[in-house]
C-alpha atoms as a PDB file:
ATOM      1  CA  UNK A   1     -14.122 -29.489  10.255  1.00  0.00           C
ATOM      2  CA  UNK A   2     -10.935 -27.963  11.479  1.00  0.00           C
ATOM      3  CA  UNK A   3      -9.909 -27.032  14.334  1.00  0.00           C
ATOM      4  CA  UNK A   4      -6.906 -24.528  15.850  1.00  0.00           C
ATOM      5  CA  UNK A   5      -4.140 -25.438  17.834  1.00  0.00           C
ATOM      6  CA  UNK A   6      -5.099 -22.538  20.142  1.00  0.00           C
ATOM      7  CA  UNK A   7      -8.868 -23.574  20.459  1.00  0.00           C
ATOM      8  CA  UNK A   8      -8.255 -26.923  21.313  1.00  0.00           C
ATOM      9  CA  UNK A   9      -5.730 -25.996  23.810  1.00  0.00           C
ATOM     10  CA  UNK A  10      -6.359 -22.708  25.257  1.00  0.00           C
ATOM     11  CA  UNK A  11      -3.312 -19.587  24.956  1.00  0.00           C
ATOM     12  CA  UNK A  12       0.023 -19.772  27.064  1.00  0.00           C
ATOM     13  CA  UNK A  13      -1.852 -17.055  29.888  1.00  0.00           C
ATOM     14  CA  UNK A  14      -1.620 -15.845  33.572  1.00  0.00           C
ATOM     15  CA  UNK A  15      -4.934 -16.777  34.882  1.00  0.00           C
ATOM     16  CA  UNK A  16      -7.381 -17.466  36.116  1.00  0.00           C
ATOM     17  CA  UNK A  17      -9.584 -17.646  32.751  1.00  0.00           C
ATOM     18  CA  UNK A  18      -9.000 -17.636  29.461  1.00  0.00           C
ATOM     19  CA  UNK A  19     -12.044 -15.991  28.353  1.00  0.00           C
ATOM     20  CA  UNK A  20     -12.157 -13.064  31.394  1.00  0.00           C
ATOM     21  CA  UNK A  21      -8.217 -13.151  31.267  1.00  0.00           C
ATOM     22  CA  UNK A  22      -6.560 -13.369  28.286  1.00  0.00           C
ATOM     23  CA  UNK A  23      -9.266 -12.137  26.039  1.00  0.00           C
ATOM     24  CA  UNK A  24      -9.117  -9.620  27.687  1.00  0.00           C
ATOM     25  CA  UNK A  25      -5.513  -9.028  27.605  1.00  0.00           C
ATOM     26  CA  UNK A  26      -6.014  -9.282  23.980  1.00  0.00           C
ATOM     27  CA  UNK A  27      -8.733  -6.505  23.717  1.00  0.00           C
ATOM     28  CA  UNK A  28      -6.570  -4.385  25.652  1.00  0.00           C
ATOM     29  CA  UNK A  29      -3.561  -4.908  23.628  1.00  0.00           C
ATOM     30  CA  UNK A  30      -5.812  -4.145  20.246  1.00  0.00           C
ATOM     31  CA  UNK A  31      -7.238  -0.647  21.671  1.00  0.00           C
ATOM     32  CA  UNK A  32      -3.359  -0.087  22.222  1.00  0.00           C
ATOM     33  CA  UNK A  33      -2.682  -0.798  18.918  1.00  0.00           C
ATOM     34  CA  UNK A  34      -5.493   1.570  17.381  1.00  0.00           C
ATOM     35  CA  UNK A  35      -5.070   4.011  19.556  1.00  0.00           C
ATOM     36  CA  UNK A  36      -1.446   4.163  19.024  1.00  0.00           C
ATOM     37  CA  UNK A  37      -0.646   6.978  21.804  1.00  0.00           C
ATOM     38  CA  UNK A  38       0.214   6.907  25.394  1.00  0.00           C
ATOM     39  CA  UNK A  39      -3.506   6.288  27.381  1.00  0.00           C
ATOM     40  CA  UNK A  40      -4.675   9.264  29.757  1.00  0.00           C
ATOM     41  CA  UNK A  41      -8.027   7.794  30.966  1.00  0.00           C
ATOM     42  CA  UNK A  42      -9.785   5.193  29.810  1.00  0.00           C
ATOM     43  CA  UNK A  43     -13.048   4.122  30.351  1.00  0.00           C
ATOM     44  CA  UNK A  44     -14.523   0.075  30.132  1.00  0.00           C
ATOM     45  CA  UNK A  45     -18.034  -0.531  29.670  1.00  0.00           C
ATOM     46  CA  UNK A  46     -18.036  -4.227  31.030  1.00  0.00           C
ATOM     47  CA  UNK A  47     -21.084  -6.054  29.947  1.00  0.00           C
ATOM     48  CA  UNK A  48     -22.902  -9.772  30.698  1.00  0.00           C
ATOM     49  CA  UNK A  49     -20.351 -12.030  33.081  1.00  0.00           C
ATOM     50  CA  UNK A  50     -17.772  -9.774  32.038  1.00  0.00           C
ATOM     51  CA  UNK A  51     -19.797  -7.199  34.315  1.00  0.00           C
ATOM     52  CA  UNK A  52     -20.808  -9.893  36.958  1.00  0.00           C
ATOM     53  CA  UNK A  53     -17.197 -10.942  37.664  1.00  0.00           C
ATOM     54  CA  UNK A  54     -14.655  -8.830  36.252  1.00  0.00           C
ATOM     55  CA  UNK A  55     -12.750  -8.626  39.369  1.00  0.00           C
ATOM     56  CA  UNK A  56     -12.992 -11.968  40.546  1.00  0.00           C
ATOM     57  CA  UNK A  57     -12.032 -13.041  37.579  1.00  0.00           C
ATOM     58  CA  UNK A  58      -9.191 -10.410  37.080  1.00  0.00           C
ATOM     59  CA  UNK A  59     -10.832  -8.728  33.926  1.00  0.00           C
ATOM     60  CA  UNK A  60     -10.068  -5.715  34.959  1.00  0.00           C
ATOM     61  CA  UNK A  61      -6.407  -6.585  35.682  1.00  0.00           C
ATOM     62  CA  UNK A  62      -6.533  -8.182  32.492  1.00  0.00           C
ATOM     63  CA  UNK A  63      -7.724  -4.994  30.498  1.00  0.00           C
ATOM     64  CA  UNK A  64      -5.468  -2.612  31.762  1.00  0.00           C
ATOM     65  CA  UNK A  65      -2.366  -5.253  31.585  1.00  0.00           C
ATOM     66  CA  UNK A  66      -3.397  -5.223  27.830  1.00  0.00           C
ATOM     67  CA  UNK A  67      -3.669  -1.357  27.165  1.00  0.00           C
ATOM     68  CA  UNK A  68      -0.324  -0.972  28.618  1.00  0.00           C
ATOM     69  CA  UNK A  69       1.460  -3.233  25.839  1.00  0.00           C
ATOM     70  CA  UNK A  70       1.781  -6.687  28.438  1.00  0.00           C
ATOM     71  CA  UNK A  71       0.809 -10.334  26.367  1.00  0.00           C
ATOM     72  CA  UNK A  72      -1.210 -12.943  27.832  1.00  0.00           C
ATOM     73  CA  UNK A  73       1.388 -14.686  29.705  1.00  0.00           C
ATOM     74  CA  UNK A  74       3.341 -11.604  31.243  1.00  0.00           C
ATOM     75  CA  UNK A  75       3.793 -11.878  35.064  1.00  0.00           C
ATOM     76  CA  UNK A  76       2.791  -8.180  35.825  1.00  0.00           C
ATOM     77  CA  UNK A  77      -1.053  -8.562  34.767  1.00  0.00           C
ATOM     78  CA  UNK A  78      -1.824  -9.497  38.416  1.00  0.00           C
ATOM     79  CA  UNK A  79      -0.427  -5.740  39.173  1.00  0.00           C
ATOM     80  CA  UNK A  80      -1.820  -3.763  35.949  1.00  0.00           C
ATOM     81  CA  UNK A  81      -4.141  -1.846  38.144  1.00  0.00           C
ATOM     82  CA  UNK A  82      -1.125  -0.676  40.208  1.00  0.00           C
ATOM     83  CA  UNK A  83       1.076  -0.298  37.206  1.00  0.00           C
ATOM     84  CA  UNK A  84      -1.529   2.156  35.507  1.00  0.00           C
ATOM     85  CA  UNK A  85      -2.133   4.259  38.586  1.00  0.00           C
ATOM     86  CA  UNK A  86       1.892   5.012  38.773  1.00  0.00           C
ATOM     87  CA  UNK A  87       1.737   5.648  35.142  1.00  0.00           C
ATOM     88  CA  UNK A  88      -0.921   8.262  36.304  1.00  0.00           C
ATOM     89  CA  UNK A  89      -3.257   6.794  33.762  1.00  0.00           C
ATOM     90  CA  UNK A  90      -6.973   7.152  34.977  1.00  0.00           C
ATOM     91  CA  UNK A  91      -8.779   3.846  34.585  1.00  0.00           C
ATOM     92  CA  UNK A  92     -13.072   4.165  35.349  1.00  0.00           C
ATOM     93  CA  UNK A  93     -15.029   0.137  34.887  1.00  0.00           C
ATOM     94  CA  UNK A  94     -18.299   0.779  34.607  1.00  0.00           C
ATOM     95  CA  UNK A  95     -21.131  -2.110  34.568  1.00  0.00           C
ATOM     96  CA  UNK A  96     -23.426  -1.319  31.321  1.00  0.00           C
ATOM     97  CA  UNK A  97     -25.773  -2.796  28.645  1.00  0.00           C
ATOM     98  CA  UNK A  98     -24.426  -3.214  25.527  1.00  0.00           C
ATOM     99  CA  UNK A  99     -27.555  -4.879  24.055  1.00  0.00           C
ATOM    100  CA  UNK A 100     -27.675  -8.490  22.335  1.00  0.00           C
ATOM    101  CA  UNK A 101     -23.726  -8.957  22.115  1.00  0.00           C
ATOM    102  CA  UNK A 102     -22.107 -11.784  23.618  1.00  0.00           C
ATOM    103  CA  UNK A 103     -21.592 -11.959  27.031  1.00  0.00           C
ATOM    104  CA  UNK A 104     -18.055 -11.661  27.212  1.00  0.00           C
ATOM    105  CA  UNK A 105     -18.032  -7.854  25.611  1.00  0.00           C
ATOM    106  CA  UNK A 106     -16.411  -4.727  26.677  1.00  0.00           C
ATOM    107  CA  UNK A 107     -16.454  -1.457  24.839  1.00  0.00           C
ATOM    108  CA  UNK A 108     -13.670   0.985  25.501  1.00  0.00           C
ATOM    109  CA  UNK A 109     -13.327   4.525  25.562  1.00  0.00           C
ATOM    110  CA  UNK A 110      -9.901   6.002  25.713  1.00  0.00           C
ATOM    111  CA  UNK A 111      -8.488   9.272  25.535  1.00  0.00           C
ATOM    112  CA  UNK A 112      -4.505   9.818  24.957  1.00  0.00           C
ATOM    113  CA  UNK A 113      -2.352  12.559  26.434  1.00  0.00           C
ATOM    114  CA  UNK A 114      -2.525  14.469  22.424  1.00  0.00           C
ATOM    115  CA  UNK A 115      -6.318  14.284  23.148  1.00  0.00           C
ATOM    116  CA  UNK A 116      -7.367  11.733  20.213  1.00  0.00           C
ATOM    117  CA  UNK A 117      -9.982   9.655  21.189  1.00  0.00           C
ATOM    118  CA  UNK A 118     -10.502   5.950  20.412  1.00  0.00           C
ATOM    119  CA  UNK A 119     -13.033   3.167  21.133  1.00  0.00           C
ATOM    120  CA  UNK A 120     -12.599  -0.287  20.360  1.00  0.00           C
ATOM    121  CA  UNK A 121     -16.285  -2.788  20.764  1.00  0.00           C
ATOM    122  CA  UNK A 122     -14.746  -6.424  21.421  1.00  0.00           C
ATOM    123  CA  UNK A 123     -15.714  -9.661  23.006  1.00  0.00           C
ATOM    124  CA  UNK A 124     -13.850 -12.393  24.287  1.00  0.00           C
ATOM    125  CA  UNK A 125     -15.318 -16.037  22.628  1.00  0.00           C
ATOM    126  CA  UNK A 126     -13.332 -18.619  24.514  1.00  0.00           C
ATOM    127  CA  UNK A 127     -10.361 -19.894  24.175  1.00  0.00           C
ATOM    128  CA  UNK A 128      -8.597 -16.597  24.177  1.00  0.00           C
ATOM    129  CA  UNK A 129     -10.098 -16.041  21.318  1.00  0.00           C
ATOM    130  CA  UNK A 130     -11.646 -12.564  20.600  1.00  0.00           C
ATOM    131  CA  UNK A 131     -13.969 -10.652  17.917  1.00  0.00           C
ATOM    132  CA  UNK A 132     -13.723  -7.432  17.277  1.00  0.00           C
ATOM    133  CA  UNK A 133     -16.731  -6.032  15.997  1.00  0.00           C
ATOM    134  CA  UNK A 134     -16.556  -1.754  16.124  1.00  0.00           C
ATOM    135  CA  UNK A 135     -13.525   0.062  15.624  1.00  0.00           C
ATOM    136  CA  UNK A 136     -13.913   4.271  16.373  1.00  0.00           C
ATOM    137  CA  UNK A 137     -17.535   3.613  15.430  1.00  0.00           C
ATOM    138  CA  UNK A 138     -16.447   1.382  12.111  1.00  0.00           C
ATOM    139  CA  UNK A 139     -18.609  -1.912  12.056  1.00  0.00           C
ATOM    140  CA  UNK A 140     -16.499  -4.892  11.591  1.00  0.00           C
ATOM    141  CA  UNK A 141     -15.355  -8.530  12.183  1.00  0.00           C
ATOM    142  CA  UNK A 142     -11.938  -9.547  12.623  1.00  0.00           C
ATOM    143  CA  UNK A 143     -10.277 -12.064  15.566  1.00  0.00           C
ATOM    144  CA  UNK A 144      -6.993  -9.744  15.244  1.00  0.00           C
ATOM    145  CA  UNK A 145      -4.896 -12.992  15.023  1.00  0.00           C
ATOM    146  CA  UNK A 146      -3.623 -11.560  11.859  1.00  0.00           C
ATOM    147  CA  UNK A 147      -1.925  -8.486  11.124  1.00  0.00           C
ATOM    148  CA  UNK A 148      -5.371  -6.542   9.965  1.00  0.00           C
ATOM    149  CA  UNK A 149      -5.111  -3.743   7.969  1.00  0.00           C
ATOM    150  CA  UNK A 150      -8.734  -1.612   7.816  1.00  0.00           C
ATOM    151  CA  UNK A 151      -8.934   0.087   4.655  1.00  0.00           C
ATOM    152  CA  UNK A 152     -11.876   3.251   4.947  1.00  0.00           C
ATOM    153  CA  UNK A 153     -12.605   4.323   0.904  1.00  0.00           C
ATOM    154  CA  UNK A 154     -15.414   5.236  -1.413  1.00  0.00           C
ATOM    155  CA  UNK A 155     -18.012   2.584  -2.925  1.00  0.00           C
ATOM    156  CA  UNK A 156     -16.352   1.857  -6.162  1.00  0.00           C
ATOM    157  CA  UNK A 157     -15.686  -1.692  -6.894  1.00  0.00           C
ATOM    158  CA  UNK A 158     -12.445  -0.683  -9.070  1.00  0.00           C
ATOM    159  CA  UNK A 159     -10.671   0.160  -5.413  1.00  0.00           C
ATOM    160  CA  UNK A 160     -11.053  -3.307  -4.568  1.00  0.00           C
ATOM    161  CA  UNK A 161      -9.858  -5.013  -7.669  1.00  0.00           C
ATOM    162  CA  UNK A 162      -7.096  -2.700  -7.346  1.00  0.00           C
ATOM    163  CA  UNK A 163      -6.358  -4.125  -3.292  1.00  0.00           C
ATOM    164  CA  UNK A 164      -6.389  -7.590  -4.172  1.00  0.00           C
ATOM    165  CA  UNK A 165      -4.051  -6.818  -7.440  1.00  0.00           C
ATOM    166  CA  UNK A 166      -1.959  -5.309  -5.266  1.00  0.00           C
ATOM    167  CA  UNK A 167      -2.020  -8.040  -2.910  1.00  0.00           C
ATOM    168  CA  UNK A 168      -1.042 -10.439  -5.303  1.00  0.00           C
ATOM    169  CA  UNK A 169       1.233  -8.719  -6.820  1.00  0.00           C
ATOM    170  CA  UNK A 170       3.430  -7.906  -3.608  1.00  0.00           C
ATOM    171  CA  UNK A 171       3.132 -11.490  -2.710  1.00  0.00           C
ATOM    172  CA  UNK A 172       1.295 -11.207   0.500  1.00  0.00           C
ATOM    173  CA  UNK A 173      -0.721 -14.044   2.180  1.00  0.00           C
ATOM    174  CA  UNK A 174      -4.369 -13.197   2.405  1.00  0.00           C
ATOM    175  CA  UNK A 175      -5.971 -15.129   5.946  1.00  0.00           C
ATOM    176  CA  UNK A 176      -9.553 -13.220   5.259  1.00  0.00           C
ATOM    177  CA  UNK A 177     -10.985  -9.974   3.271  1.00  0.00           C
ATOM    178  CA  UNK A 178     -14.273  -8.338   3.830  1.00  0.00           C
ATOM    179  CA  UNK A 179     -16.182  -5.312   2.754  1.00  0.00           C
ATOM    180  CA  UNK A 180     -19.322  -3.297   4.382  1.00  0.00           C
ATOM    181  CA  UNK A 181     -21.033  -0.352   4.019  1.00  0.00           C
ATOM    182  CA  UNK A 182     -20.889   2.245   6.763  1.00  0.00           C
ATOM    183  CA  UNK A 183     -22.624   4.850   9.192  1.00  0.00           C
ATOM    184  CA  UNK A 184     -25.576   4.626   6.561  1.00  0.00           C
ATOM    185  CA  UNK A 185     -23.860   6.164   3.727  1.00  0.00           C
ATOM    186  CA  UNK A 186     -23.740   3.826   0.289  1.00  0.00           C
ATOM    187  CA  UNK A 187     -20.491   5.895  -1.204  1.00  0.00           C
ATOM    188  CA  UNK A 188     -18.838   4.927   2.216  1.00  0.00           C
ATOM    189  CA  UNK A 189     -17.346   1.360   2.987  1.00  0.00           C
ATOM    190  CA  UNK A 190     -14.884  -0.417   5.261  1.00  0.00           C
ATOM    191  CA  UNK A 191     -12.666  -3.183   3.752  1.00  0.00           C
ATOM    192  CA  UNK A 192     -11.225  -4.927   6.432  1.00  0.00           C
ATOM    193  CA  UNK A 193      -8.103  -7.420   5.458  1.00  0.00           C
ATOM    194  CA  UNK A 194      -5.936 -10.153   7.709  1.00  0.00           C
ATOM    195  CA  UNK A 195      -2.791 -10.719   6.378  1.00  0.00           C
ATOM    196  CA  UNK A 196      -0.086 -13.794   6.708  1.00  0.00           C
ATOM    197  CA  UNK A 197       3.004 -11.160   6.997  1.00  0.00           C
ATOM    198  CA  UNK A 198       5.416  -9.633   8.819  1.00  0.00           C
ATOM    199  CA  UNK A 199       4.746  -5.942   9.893  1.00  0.00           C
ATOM    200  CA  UNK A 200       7.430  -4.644   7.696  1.00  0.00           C
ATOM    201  CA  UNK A 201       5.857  -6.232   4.984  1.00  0.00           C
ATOM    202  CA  UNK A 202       2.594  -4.732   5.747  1.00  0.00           C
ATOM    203  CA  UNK A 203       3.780  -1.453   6.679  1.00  0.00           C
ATOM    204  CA  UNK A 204       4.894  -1.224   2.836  1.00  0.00           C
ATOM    205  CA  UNK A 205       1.784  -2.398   1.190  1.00  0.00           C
ATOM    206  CA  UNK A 206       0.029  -0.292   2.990  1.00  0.00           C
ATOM    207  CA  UNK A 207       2.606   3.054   2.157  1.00  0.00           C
ATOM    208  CA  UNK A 208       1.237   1.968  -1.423  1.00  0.00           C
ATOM    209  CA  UNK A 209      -2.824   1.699  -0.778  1.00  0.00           C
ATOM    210  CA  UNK A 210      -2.697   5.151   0.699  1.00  0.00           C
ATOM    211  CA  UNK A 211      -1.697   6.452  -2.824  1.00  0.00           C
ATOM    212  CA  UNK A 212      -4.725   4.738  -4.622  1.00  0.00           C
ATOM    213  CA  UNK A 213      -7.671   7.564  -5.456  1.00  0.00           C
ATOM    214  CA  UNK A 214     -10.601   6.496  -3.369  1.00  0.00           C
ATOM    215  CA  UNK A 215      -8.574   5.369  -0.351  1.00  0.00           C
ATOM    216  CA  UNK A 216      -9.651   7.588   2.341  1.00  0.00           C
ATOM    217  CA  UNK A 217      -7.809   6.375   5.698  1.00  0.00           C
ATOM    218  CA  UNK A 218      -5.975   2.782   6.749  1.00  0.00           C
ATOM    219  CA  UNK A 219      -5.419   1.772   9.714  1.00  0.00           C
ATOM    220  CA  UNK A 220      -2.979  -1.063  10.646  1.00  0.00           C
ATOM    221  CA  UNK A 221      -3.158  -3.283  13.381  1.00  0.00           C
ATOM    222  CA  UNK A 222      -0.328  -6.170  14.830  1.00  0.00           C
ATOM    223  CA  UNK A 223      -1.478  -8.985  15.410  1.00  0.00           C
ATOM    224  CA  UNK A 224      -2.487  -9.789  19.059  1.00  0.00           C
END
């Protein structure tokens, strides 16, 4: 079996944890990256130990250092919380149930100054590893490590012979691919992809999967 770099060792981080701290960072910087405007308020349903401890543990430092662009190692995450409030961005943690999720789990509710609303379901799995499992109510599975590119289309199996062509034919580096139905509906699925490449690269492929019939919305997401 093998094993990362980054599990065996643990991320380059301002502590204490790696799991309350720089997961978190990492969940923070992903809602960030979906959300893709300036946060107004934000709200963080902290569940399990991440409820028990989240500010002895600096989750909450951690979370907000995240949403406001900082990595896992940046020295400022010990004064996100004072950061946000002179960025006049309203931050509520609020201790909830999320039901059988892992411990470590945090949804997020955030509103940007245009109004647009995004929420992001994640949990941090050790390590400073994360899974991301709902995205704006879209059921997935992806660690973000990867530049991810979430592809929203209609249930026809030519759309996804016509991804991977296009994967291979632009030369791109595949790390993962699945596909799920959504919200109920069987016309309506989620492809979710991790990809090997630079954002540039990305950004291009995906300028071309927007023009294939069926696609209905992407969504691209830097690596964390």
């Amino acid at each position: 079996m093998s094993r990362s770099l980054f599990r065996i060792l643990g991320p380059v981080m301002i502590g204490p944890s790696s799991s309350h701290t720089a997961g978190a960072v990492r969940i923070g910087l992903v809602a960030r990256a979906v959300s893709k405007g300036k946060a107004k308020s934000v709200k963080f349903y902290l569940h399990g130990s991440f409820r028990n401890t989240y500010q002895g543990h600096g989750t909450d430092k951690a979370l907000a250092a995240g949403l406001m662009g900082m990595r896992t190692d940046d020295e400022r995450i010990r004064h996100s919380l004072d950061i946000a409030k002179e960025k006049e961005i309203c931050l509520e943690f609020i201790k909830a149930d999320l039901g059988d999720v892992h411990p470590n789990t945090v949804k997020i509710e955030m509103l940007d100054e245009s109004g647009n609303k995004t929420s992001v379901v994640a949990s941090s799995i050790g390590g400073g590893e994360i899974r991301v499992y709902s995205i704006n109510g879209l059921k997935m599975d992806s660690s973000c490590s990867y530049n991810t590119v979430i592809i929203e289309q209609v249930n026809d199996i030519d759309i996804l012979s016509g991804v991977i062509d296009m994967i291979k034919k632009s030369g791109l580096a595949m790390h993962s691919l699945s596909s799920s139905q959504q919200r109920g509906d069987k016309n309506y699925y989620v492809t979710v992809l991790e990809l090997n490449n630079s954002p540039a690269e990305i950004e291009t492929f995906v300028e071309k999967l927007n023009l294939i019939k069926g696609v209905l919305k992407t969504t691209n997401i830097n690596s964390v």
